[in-house]
Protein backbone atom coordinates (compact mmCIF):
# COMPACT_ATOMS: atom_id res chain seq x y z
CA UNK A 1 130.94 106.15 102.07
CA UNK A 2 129.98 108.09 98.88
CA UNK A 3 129.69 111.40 97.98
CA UNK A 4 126.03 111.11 98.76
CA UNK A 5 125.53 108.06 101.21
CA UNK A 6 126.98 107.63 105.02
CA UNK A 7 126.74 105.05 107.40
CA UNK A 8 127.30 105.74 111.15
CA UNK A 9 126.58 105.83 114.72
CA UNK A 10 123.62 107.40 116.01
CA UNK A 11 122.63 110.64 115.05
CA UNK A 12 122.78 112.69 118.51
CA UNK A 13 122.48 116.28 118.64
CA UNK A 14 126.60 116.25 119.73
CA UNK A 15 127.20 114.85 116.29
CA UNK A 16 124.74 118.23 114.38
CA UNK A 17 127.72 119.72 113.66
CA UNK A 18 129.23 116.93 111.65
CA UNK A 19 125.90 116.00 109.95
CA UNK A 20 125.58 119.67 108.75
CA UNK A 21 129.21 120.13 107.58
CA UNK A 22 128.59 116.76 105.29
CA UNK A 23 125.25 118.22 103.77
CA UNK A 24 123.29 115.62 104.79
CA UNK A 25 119.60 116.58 103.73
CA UNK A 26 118.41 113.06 105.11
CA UNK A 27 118.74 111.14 107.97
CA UNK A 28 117.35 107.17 108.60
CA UNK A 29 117.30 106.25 111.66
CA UNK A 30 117.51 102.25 111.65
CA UNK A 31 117.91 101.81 115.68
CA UNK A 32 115.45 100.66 118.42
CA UNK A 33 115.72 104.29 119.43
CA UNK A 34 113.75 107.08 118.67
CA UNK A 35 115.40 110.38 116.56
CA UNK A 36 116.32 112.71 118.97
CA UNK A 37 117.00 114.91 115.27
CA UNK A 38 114.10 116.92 113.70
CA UNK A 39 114.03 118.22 110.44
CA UNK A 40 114.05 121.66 112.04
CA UNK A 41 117.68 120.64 113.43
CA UNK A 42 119.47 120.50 110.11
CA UNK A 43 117.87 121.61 108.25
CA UNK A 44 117.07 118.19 106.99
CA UNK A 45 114.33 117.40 104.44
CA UNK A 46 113.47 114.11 106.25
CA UNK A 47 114.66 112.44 109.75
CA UNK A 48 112.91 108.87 109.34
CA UNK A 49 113.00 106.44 112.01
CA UNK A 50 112.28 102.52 111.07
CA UNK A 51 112.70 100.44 113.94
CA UNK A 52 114.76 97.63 113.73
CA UNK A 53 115.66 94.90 116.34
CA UNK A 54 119.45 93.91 116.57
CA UNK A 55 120.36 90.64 116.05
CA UNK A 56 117.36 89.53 114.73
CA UNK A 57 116.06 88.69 111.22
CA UNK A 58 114.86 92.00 109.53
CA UNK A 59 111.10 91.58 108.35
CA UNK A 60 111.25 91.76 104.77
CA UNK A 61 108.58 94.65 104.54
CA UNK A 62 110.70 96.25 107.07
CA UNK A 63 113.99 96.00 104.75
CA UNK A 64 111.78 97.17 101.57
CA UNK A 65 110.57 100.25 103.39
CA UNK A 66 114.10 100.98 104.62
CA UNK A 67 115.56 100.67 100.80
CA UNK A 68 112.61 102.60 99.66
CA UNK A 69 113.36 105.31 102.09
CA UNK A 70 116.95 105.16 101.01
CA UNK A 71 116.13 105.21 97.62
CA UNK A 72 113.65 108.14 97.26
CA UNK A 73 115.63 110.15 99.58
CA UNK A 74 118.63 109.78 97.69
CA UNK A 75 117.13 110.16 93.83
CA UNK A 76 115.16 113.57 95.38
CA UNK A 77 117.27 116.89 94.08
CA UNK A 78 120.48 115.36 95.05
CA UNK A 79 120.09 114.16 98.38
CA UNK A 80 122.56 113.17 100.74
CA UNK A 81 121.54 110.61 102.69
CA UNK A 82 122.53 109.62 106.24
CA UNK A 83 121.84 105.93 107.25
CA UNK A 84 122.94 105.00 111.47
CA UNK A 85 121.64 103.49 114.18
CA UNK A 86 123.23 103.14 118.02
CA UNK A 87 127.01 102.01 117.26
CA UNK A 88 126.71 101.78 113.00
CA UNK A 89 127.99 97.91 112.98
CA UNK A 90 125.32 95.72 112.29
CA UNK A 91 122.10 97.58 111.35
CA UNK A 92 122.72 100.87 109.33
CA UNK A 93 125.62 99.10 107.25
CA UNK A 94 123.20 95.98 106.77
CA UNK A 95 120.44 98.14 105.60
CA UNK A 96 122.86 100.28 102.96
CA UNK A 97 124.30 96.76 102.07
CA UNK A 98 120.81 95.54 101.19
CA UNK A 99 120.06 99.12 99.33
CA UNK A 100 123.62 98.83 97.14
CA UNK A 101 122.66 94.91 96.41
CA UNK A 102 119.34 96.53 95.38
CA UNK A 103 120.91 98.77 93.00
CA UNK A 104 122.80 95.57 91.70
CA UNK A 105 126.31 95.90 92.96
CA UNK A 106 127.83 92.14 94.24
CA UNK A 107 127.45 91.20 97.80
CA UNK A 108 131.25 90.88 98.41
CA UNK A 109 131.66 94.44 96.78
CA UNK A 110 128.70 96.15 98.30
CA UNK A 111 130.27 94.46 101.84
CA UNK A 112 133.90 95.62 101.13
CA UNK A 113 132.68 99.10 99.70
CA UNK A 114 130.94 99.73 103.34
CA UNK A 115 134.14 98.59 104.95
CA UNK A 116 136.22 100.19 103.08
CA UNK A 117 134.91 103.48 104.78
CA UNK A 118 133.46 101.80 108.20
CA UNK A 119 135.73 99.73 109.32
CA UNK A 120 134.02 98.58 112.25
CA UNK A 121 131.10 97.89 110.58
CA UNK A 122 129.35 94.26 109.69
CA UNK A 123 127.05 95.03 106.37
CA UNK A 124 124.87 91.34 105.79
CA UNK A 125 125.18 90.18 109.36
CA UNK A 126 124.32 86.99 109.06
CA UNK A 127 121.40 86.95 112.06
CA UNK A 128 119.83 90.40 110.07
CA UNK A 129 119.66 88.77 106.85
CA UNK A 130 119.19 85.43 104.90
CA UNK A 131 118.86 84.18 101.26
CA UNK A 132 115.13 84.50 101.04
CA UNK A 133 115.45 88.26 101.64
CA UNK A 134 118.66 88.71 99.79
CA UNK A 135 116.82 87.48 96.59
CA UNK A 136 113.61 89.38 97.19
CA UNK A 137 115.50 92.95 97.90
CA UNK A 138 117.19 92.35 94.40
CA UNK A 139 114.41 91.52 92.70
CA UNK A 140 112.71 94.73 94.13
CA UNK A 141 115.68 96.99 93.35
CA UNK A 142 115.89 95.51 89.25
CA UNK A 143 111.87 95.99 89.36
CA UNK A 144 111.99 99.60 90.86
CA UNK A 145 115.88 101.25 91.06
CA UNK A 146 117.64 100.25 87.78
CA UNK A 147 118.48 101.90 85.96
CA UNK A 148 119.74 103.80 88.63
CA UNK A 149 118.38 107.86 88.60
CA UNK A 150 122.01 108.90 90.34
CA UNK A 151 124.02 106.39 89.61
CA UNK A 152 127.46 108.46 90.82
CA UNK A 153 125.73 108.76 94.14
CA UNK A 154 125.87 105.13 94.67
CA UNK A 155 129.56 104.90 93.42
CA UNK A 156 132.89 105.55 95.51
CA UNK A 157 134.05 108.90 95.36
């Protein structure tokens, strides 16, 4: 998606190879699954698993934490940061979504920037999100992201 951000399916030990060859130092794990990853695998500075129910609202301190995650992971010595979770279409893309609306890009844009690189994928489903967290996960990025520490990592290649 960028340089330093990706967005995909779940991160299985048949997809190591690709993970490694992109330099990812971080994986998030937004599924209902458990990592099968370690850090050990990668080697990856952090494999971080946040559960999150498909279909369903995302709890807004669930959303912060994920964006947070994102966030540090990405600003740390130049991580590269690996969002999925089982098929990448709703969850993952709706969780970098909320972290690129965070970091103050427009909803449209943040939406057709994930697209642009995932086509399958459906960043701001509409049962994942609603206004009320839309307006809290920007306030939170203006209070704690901007100006942004990397801002090229959150920009398209």
């Amino acid at each position: 998606m960028t340089q330093d951000l990706f967005v995909g399916r779940f991160a299985s030990r048949e997809r190591l190879d690709e993970l490694r060859s992109l330099n990812v130092t971080d994986i998030l794990n937004v599924s209902d699954t458990a990592s099968q990853l370690t850090t050990d695998d990668g080697p990856f500075r952090s494999v971080t698993w946040i559960d999150i129910e498909d279909r369903t609202l995302i709890p807004t301190d669930i959303a912060i934490n994920a964006i947070d995650t994102i966030h540090q992971s990405l600003t740390d010595d130049g991580g590269r940061v690996y969002v999925h979770c089982m098929a990448g279409w709703n969850r993952s893309p709706t969780i970098l979504w909320l972290y690129l609306i965070a970091c103050g890009l427009d909803l449209d844009d943040a939406a057709r920037f994930i697209c642009a690189n995932a086509f399958d994928a459906v960043p701001g489903h509409s049962l994942l999100v609603d206004s009320n967290l839309i307006a809290t996960v920007q306030s939170h990025g203006r209070d704690n992201y901007l100006p942004h520490q990397r801002p090229t990592a959150i920009a398209a290649p």
